[in-house]
PDB file of N, CA and C in Angstrom:
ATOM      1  N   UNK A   1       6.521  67.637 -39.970  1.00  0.00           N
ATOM      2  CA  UNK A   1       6.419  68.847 -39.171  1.00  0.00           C
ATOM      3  C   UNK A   1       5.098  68.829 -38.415  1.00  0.00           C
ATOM      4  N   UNK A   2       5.396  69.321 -37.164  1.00  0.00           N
ATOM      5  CA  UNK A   2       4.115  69.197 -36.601  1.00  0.00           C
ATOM      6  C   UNK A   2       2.597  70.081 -36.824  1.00  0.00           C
ATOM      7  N   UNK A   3       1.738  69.791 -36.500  1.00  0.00           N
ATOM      8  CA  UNK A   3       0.447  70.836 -37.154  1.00  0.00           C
ATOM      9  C   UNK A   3       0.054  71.385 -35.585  1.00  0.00           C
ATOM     10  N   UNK A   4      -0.008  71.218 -34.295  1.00  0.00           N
ATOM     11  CA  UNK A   4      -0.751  71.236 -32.982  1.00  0.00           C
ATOM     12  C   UNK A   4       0.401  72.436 -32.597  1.00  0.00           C
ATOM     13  N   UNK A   5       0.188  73.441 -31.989  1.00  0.00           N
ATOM     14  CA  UNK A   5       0.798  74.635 -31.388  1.00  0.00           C
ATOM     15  C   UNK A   5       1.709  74.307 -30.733  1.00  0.00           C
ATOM     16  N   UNK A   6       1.324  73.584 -29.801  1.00  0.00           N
ATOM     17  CA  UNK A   6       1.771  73.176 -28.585  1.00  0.00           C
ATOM     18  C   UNK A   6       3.317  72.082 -29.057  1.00  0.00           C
ATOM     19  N   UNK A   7       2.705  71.559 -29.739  1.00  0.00           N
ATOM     20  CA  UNK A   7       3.976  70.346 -30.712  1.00  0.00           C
ATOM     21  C   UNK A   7       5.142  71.365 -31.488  1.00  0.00           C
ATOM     22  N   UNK A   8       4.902  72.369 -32.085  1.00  0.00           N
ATOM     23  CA  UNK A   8       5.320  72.852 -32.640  1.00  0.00           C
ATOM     24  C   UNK A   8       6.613  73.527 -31.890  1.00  0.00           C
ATOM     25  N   UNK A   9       5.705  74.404 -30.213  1.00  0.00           N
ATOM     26  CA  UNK A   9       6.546  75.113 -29.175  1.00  0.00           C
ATOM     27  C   UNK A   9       7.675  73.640 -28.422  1.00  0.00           C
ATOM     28  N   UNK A  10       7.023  72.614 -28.845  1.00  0.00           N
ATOM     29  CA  UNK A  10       8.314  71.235 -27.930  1.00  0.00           C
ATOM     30  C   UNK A  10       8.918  71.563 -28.654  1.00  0.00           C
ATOM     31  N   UNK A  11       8.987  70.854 -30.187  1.00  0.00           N
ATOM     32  CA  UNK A  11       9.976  71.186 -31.139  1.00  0.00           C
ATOM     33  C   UNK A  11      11.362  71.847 -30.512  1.00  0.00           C
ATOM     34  N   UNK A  12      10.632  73.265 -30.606  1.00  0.00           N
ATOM     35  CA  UNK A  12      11.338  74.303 -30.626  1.00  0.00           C
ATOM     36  C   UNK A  12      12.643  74.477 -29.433  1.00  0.00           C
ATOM     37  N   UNK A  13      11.684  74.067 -27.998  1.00  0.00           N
ATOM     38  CA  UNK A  13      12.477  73.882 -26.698  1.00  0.00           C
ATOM     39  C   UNK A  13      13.095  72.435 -26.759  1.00  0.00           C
ATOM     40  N   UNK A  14      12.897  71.321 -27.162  1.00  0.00           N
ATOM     41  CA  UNK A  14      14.037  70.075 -27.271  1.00  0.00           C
ATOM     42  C   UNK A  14      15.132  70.453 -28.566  1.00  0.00           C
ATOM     43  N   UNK A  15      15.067  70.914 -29.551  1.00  0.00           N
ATOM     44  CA  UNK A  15      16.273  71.541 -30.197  1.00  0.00           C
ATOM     45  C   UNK A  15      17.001  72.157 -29.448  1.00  0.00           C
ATOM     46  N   UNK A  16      16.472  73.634 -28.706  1.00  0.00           N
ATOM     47  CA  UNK A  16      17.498  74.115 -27.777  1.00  0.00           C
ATOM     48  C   UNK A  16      18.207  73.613 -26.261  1.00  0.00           C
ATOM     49  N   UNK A  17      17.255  72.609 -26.262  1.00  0.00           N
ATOM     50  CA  UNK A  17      18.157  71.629 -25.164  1.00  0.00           C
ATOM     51  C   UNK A  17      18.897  70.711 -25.526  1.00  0.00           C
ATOM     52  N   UNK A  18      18.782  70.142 -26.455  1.00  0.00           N
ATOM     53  CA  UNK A  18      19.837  69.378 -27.428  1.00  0.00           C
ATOM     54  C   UNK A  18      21.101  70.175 -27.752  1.00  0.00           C
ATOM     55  N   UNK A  19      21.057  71.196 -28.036  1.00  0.00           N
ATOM     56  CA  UNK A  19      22.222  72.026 -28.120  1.00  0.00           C
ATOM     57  C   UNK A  19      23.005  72.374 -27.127  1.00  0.00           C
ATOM     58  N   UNK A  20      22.373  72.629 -26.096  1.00  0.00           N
ATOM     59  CA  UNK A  20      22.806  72.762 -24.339  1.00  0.00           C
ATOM     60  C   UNK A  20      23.492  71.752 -23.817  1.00  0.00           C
ATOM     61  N   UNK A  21      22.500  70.350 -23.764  1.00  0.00           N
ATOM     62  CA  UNK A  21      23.044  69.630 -23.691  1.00  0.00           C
ATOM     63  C   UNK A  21      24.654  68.882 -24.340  1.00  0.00           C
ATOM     64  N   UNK A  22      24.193  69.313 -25.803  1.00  0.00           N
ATOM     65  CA  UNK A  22      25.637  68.627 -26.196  1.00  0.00           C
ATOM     66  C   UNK A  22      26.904  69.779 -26.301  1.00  0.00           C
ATOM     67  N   UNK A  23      26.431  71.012 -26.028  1.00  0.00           N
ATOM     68  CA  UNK A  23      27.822  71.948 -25.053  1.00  0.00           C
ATOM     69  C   UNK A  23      28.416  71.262 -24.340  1.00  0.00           C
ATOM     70  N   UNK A  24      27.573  70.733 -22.760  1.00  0.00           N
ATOM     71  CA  UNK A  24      27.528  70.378 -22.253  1.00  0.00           C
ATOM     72  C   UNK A  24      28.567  68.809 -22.532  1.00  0.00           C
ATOM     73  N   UNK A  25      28.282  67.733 -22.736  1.00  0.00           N
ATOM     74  CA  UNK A  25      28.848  67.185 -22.812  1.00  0.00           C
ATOM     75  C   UNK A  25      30.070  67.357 -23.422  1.00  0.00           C
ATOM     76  N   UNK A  26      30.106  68.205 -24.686  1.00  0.00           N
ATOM     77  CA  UNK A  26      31.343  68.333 -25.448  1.00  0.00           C
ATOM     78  C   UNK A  26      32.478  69.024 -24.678  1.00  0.00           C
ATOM     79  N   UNK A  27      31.912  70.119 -23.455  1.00  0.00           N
ATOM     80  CA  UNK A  27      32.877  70.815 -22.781  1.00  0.00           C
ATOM     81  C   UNK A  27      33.360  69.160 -21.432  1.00  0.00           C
ATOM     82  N   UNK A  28      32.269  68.184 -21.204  1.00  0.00           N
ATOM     83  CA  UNK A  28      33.119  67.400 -20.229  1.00  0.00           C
ATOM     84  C   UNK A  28      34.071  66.410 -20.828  1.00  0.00           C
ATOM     85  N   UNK A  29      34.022  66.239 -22.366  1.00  0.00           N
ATOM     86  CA  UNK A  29      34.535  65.631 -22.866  1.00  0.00           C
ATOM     87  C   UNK A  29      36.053  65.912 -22.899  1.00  0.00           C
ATOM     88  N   UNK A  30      36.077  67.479 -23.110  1.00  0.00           N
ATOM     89  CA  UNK A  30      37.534  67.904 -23.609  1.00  0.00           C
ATOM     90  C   UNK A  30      38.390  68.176 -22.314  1.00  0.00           C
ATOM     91  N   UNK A  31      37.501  68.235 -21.316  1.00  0.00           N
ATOM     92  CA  UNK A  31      38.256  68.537 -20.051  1.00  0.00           C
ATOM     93  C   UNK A  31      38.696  66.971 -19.726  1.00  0.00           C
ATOM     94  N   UNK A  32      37.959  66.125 -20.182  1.00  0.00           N
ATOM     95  CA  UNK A  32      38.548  64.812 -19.586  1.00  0.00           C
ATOM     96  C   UNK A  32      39.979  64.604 -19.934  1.00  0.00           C
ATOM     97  N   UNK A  33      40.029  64.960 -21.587  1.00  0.00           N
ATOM     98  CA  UNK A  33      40.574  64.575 -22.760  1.00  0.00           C
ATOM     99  C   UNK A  33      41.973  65.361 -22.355  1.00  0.00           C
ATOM    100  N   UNK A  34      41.750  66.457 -22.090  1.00  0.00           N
ATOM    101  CA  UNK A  34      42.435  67.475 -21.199  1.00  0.00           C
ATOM    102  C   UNK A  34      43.618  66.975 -19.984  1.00  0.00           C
ATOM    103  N   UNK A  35      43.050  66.161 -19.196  1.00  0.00           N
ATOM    104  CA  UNK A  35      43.019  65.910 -18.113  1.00  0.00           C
ATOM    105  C   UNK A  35      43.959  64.868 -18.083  1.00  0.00           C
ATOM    106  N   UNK A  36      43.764  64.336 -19.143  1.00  0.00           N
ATOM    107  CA  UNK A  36      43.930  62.659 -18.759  1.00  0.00           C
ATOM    108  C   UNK A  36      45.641  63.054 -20.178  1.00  0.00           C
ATOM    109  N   UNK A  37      45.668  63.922 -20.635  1.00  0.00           N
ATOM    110  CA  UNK A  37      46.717  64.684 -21.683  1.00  0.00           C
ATOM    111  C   UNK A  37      47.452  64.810 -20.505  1.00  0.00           C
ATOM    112  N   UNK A  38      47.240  65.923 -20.392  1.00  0.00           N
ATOM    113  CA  UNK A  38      48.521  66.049 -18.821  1.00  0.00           C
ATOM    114  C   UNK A  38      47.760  66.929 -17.494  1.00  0.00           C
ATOM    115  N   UNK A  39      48.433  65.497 -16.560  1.00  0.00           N
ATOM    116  CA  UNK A  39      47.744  65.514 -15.719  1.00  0.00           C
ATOM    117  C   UNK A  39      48.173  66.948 -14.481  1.00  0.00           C
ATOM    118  N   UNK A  40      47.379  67.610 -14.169  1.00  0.00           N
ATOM    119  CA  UNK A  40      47.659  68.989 -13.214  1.00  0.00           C
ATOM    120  C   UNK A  40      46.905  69.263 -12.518  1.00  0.00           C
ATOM    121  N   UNK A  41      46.531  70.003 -11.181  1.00  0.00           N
ATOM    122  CA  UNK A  41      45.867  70.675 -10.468  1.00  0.00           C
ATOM    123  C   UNK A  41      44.535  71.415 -11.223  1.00  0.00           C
ATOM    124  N   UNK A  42      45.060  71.933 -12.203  1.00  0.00           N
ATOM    125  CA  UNK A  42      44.210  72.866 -12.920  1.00  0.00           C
ATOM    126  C   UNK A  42      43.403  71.895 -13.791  1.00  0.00           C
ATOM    127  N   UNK A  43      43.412  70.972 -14.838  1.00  0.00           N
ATOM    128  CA  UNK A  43      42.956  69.938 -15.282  1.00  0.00           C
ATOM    129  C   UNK A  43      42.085  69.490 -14.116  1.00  0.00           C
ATOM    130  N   UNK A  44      43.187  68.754 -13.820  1.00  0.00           N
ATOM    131  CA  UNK A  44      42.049  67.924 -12.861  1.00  0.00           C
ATOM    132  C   UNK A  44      40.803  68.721 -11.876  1.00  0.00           C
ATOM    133  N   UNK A  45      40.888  70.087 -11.561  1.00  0.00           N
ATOM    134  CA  UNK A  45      39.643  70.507 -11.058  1.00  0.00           C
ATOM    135  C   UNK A  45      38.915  70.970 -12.000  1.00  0.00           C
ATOM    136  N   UNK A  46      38.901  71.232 -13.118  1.00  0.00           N
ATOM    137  CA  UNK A  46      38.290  71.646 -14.764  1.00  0.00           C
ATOM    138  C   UNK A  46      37.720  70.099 -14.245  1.00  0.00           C
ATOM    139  N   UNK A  47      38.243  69.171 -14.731  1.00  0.00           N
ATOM    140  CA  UNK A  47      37.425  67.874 -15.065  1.00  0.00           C
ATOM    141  C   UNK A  47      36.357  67.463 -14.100  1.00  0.00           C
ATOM    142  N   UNK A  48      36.433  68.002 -12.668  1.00  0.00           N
ATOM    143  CA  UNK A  48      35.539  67.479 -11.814  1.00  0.00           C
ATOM    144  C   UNK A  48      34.468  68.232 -11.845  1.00  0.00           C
ATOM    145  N   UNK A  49      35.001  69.597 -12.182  1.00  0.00           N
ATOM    146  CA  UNK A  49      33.876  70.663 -12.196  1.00  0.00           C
ATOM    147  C   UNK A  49      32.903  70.331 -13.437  1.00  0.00           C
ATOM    148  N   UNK A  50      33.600  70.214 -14.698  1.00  0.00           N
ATOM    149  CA  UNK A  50      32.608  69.888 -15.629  1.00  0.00           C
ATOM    150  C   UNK A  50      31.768  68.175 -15.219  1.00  0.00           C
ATOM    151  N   UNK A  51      32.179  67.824 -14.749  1.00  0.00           N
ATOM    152  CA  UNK A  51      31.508  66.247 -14.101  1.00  0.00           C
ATOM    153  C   UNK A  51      30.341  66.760 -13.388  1.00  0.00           C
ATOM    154  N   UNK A  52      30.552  67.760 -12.515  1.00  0.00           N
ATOM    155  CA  UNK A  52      29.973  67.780 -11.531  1.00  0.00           C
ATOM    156  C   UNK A  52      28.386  68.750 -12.395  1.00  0.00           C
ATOM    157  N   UNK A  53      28.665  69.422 -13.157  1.00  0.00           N
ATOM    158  CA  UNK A  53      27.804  69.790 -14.507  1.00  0.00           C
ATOM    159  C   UNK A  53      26.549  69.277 -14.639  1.00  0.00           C
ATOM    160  N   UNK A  54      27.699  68.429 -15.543  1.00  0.00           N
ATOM    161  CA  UNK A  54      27.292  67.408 -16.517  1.00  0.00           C
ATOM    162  C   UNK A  54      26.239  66.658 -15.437  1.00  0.00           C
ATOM    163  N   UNK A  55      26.756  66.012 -14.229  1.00  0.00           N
ATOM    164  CA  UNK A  55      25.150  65.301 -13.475  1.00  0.00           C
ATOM    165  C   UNK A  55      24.253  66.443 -13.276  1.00  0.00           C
ATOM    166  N   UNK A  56      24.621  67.651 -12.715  1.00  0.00           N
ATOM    167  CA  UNK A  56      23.404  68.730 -12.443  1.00  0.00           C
ATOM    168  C   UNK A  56      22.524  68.760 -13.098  1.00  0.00           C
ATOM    169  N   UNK A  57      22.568  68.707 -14.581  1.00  0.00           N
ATOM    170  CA  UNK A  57      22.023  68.917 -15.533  1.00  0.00           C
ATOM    171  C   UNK A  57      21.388  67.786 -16.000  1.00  0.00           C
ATOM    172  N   UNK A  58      21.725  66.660 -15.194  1.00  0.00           N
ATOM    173  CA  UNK A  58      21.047  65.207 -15.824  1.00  0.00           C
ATOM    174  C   UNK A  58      21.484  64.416 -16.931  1.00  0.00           C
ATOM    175  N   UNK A  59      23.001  65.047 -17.492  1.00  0.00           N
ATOM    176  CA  UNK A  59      23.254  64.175 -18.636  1.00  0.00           C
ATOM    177  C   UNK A  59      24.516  63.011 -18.438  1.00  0.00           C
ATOM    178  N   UNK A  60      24.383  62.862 -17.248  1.00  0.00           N
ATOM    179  CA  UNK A  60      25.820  61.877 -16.423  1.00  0.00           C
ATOM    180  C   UNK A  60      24.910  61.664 -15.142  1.00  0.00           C
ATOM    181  N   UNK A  61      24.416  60.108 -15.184  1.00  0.00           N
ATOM    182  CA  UNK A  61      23.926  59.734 -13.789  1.00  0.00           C
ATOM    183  C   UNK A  61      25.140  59.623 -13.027  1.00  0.00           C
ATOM    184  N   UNK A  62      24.653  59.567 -12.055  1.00  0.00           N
ATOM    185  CA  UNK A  62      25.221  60.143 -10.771  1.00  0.00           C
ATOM    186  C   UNK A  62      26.262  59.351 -10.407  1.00  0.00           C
ATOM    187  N   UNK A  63      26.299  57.771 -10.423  1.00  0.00           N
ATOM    188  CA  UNK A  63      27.262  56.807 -10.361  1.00  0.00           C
ATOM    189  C   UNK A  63      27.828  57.025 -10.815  1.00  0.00           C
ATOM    190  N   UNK A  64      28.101  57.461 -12.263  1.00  0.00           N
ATOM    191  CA  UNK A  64      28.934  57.503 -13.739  1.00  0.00           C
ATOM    192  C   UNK A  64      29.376  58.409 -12.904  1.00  0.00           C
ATOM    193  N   UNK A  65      29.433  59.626 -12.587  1.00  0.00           N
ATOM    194  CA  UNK A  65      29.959  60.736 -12.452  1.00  0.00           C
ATOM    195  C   UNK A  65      31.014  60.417 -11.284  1.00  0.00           C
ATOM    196  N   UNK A  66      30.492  59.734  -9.906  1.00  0.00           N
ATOM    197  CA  UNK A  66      31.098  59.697  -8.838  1.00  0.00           C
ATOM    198  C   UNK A  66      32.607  58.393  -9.040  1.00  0.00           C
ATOM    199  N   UNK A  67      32.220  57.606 -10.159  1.00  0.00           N
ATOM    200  CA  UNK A  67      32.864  56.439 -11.079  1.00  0.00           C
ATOM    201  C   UNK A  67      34.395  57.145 -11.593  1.00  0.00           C
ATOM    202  N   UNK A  68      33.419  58.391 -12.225  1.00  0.00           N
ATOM    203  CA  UNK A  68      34.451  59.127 -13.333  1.00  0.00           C
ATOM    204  C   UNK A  68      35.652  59.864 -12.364  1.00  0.00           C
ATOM    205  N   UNK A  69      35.057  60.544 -11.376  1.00  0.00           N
ATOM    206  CA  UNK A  69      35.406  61.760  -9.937  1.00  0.00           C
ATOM    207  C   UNK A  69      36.591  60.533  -9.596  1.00  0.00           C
ATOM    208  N   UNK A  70      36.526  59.161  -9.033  1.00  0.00           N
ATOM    209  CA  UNK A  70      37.359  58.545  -8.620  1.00  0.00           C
ATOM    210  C   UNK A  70      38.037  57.949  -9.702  1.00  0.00           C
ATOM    211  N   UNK A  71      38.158  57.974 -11.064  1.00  0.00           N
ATOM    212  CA  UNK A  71      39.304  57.567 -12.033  1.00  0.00           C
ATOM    213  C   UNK A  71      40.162  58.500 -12.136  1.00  0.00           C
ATOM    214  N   UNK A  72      39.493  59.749 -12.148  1.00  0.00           N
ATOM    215  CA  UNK A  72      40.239  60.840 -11.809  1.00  0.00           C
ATOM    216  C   UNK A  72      41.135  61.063 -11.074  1.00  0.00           C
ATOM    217  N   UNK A  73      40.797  60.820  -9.998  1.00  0.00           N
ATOM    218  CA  UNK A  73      41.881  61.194  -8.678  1.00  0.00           C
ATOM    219  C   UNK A  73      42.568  59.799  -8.905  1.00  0.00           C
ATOM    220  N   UNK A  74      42.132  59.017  -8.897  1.00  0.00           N
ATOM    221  CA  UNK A  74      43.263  57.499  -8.769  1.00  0.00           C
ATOM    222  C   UNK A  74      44.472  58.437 -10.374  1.00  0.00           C
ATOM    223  N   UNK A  75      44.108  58.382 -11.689  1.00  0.00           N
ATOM    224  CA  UNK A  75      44.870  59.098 -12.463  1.00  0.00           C
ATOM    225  C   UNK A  75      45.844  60.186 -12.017  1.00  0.00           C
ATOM    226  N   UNK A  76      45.079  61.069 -10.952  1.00  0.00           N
ATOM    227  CA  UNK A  76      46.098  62.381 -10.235  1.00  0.00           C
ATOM    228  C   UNK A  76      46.876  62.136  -9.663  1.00  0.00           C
ATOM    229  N   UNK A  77      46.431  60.804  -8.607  1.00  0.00           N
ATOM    230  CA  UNK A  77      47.666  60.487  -7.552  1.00  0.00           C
ATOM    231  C   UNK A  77      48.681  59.634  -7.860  1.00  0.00           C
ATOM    232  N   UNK A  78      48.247  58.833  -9.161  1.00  0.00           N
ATOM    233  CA  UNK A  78      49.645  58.232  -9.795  1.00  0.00           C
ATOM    234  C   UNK A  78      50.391  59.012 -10.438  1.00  0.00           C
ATOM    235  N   UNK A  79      49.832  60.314 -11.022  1.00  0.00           N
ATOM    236  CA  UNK A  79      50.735  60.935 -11.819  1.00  0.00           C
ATOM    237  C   UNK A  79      51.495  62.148 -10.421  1.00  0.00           C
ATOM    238  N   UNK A  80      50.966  61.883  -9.427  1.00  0.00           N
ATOM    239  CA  UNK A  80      51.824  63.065  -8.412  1.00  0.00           C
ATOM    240  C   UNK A  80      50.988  64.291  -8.358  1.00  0.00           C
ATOM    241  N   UNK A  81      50.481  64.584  -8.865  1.00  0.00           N
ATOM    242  CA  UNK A  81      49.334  65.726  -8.402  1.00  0.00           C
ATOM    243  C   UNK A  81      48.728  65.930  -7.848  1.00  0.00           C
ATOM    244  N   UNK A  82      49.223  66.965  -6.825  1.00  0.00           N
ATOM    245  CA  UNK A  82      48.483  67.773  -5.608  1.00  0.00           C
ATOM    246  C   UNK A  82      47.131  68.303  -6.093  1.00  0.00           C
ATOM    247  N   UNK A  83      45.896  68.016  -4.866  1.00  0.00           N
ATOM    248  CA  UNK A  83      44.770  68.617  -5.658  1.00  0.00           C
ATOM    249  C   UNK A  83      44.663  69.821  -4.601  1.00  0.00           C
ATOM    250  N   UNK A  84      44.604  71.231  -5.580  1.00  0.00           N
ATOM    251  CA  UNK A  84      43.943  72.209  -4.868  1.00  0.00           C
ATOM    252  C   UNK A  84      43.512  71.943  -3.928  1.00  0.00           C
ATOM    253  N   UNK A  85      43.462  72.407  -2.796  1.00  0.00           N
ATOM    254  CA  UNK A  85      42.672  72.485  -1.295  1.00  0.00           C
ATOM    255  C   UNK A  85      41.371  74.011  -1.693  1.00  0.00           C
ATOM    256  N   UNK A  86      40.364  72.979  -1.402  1.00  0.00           N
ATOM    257  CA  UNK A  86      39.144  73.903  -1.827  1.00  0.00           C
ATOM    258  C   UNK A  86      39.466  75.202  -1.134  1.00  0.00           C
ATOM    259  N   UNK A  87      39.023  76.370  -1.929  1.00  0.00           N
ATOM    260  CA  UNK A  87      39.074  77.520  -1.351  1.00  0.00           C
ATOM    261  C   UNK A  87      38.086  77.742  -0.862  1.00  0.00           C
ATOM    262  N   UNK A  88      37.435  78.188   0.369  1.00  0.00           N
ATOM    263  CA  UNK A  88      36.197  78.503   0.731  1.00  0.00           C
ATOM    264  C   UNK A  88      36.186  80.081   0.414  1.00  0.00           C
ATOM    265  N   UNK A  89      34.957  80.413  -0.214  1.00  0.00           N
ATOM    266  CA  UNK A  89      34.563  81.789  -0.678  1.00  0.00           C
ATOM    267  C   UNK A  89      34.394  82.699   0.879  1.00  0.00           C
ATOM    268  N   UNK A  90      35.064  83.763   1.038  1.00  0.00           N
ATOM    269  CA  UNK A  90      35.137  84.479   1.975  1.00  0.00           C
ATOM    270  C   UNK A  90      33.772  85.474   2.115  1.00  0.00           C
ATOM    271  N   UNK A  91      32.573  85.048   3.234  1.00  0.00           N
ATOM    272  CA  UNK A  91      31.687  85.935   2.650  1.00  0.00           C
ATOM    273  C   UNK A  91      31.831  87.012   3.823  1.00  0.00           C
ATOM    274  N   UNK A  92      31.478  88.121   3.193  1.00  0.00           N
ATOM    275  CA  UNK A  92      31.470  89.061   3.882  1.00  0.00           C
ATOM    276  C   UNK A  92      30.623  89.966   4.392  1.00  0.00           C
ATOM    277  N   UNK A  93      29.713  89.949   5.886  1.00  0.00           N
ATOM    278  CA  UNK A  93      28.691  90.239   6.009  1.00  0.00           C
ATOM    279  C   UNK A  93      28.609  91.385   5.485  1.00  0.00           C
ATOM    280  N   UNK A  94      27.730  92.211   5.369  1.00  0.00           N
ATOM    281  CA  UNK A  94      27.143  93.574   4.645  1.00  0.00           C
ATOM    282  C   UNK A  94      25.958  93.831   6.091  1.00  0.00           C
ATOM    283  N   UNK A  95      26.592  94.767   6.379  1.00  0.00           N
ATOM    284  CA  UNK A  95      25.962  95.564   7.514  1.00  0.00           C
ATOM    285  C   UNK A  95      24.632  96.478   6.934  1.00  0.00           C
ATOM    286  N   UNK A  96      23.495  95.482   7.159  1.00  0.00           N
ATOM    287  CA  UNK A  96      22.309  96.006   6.841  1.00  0.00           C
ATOM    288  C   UNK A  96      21.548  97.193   7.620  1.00  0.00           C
ATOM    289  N   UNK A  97      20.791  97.787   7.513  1.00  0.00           N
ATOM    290  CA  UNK A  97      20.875  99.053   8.395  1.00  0.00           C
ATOM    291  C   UNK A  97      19.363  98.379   8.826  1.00  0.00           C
ATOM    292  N   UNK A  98      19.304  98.465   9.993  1.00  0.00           N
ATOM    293  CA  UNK A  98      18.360  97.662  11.193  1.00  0.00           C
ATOM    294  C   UNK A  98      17.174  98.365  11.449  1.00  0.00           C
ATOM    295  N   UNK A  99      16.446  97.847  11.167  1.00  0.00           N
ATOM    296  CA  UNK A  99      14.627  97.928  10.442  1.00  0.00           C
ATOM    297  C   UNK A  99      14.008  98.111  12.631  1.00  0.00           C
ATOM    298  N   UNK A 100      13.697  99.087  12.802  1.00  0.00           N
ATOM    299  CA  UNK A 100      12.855  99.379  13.948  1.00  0.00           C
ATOM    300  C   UNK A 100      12.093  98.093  14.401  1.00  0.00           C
ATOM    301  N   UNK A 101      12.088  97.090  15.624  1.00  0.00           N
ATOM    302  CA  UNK A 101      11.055  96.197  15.895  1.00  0.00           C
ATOM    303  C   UNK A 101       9.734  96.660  15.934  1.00  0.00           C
ATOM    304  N   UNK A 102       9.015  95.675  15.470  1.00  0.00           N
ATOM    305  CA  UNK A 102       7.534  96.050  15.631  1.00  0.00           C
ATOM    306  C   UNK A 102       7.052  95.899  17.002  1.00  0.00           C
ATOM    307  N   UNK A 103       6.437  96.639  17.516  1.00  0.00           N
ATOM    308  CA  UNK A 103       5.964  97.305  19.066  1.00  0.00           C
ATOM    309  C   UNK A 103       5.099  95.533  19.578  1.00  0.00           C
ATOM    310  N   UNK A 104       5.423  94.401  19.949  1.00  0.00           N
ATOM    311  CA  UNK A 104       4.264  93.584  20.388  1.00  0.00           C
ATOM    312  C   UNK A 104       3.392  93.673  21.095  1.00  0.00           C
ATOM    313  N   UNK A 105       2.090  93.424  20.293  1.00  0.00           N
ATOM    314  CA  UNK A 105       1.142  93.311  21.523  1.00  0.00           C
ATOM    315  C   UNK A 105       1.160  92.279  22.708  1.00  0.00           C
ATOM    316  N   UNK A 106       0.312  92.899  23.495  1.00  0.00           N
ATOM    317  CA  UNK A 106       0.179  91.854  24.924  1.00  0.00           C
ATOM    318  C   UNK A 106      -0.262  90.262  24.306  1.00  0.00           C
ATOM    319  N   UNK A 107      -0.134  89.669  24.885  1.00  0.00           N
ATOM    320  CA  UNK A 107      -1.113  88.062  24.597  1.00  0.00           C
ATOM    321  C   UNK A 107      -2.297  88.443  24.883  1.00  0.00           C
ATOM    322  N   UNK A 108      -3.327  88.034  24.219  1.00  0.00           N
ATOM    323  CA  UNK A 108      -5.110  88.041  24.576  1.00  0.00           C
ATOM    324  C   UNK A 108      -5.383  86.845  25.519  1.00  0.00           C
ATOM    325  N   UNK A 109      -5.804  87.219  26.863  1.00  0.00           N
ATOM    326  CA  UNK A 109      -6.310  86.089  27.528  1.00  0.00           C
ATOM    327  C   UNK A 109      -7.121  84.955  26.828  1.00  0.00           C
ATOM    328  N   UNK A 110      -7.031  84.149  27.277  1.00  0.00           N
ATOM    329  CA  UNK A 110      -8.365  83.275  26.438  1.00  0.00           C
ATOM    330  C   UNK A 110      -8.746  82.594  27.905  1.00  0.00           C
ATOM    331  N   UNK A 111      -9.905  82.676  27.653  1.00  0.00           N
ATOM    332  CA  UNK A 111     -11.163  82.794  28.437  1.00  0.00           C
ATOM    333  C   UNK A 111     -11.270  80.994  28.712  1.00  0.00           C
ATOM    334  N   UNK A 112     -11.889  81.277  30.497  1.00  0.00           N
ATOM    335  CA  UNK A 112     -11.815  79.566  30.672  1.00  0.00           C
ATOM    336  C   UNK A 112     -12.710  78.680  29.497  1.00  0.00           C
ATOM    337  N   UNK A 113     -12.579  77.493  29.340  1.00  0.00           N
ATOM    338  CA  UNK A 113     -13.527  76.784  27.916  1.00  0.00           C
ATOM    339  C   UNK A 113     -14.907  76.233  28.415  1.00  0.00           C
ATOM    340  N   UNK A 114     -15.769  76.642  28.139  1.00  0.00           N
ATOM    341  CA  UNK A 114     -17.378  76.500  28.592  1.00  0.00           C
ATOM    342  C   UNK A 114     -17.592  74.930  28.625  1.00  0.00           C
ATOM    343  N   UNK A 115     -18.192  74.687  29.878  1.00  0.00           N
ATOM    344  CA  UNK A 115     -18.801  73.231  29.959  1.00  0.00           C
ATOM    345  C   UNK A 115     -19.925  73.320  28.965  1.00  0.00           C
ATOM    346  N   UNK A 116     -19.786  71.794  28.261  1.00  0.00           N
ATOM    347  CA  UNK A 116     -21.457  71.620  27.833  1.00  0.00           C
ATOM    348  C   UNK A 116     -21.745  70.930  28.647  1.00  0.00           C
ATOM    349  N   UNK A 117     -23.567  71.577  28.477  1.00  0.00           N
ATOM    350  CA  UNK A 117     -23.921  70.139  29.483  1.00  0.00           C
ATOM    351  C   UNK A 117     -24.176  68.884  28.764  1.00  0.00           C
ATOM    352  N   UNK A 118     -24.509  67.662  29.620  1.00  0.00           N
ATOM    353  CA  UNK A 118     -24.318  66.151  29.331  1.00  0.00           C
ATOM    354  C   UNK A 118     -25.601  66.014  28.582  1.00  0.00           C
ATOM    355  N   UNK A 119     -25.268  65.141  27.509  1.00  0.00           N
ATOM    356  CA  UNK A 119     -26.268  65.131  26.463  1.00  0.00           C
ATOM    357  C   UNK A 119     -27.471  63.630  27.011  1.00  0.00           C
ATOM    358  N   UNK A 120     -28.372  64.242  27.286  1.00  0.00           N
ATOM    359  CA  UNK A 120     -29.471  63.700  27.700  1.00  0.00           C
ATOM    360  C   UNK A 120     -29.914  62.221  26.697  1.00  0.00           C
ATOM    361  N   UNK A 121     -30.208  60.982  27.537  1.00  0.00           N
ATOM    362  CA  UNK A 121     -30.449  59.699  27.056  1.00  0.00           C
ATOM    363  C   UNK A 121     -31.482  59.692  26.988  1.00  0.00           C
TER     364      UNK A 121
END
């Protein structure tokens, strides 16, 4: 066990990322497991989404992931499965109520730039 404060507070935060982490993996695991059980629309975007996770988070480099993303779909399209067509989230402006412009001032001339005179040899 550690004796230094500071050792003590890692401890504490790599346990709870260890736990995160292996959520984490355990939820991309079952979606694979999921996925690759029977293959569907719904599966198969569960599985990419947890892929897509799993690298955010750093526990699937990025190859692996983009590796995994295309076993996937090669798996979908042999088994006949249409993939969802992304839905784009509909945003909807929110009519903010319009803040008075601030009055600008004029530009300040700036003044012609002073000769020096020539520095004497």
């Amino acid at each position: 066990m550690p004796i230094i404060k500071s050792a003590k507070k890692r401890v504490k935060v790599s346990n709870k990322a260890a736990v995160r982490n292996s959520k984490t993996k355990r939820s991309l695991k079952t979606a694979l497991k999921a996925f690759t059980k029977s293959p569907s629309s719904k599966s198969h975007a569960a599985a990419q989404s947890n892929i897509d996770k799993a690298t955010k988070k750093g526990l699937v480099h990025k190859n692996k992931a983009a590796r995994l993303k295309k076993q996937a779909a090669a798996k979908a399209k042999a088994a006949g499965v249409k993939q969802a067509a992304k839905a784009k989230k509909a945003t909807v402006a929110k009519a903010a109520p319009k803040k008075a412009a601030p009055a600008k001032k004029p530009a300040a001339k700036k003044a012609p730039a002073k000769k020096k005179p020539a520095a004497k040899k």
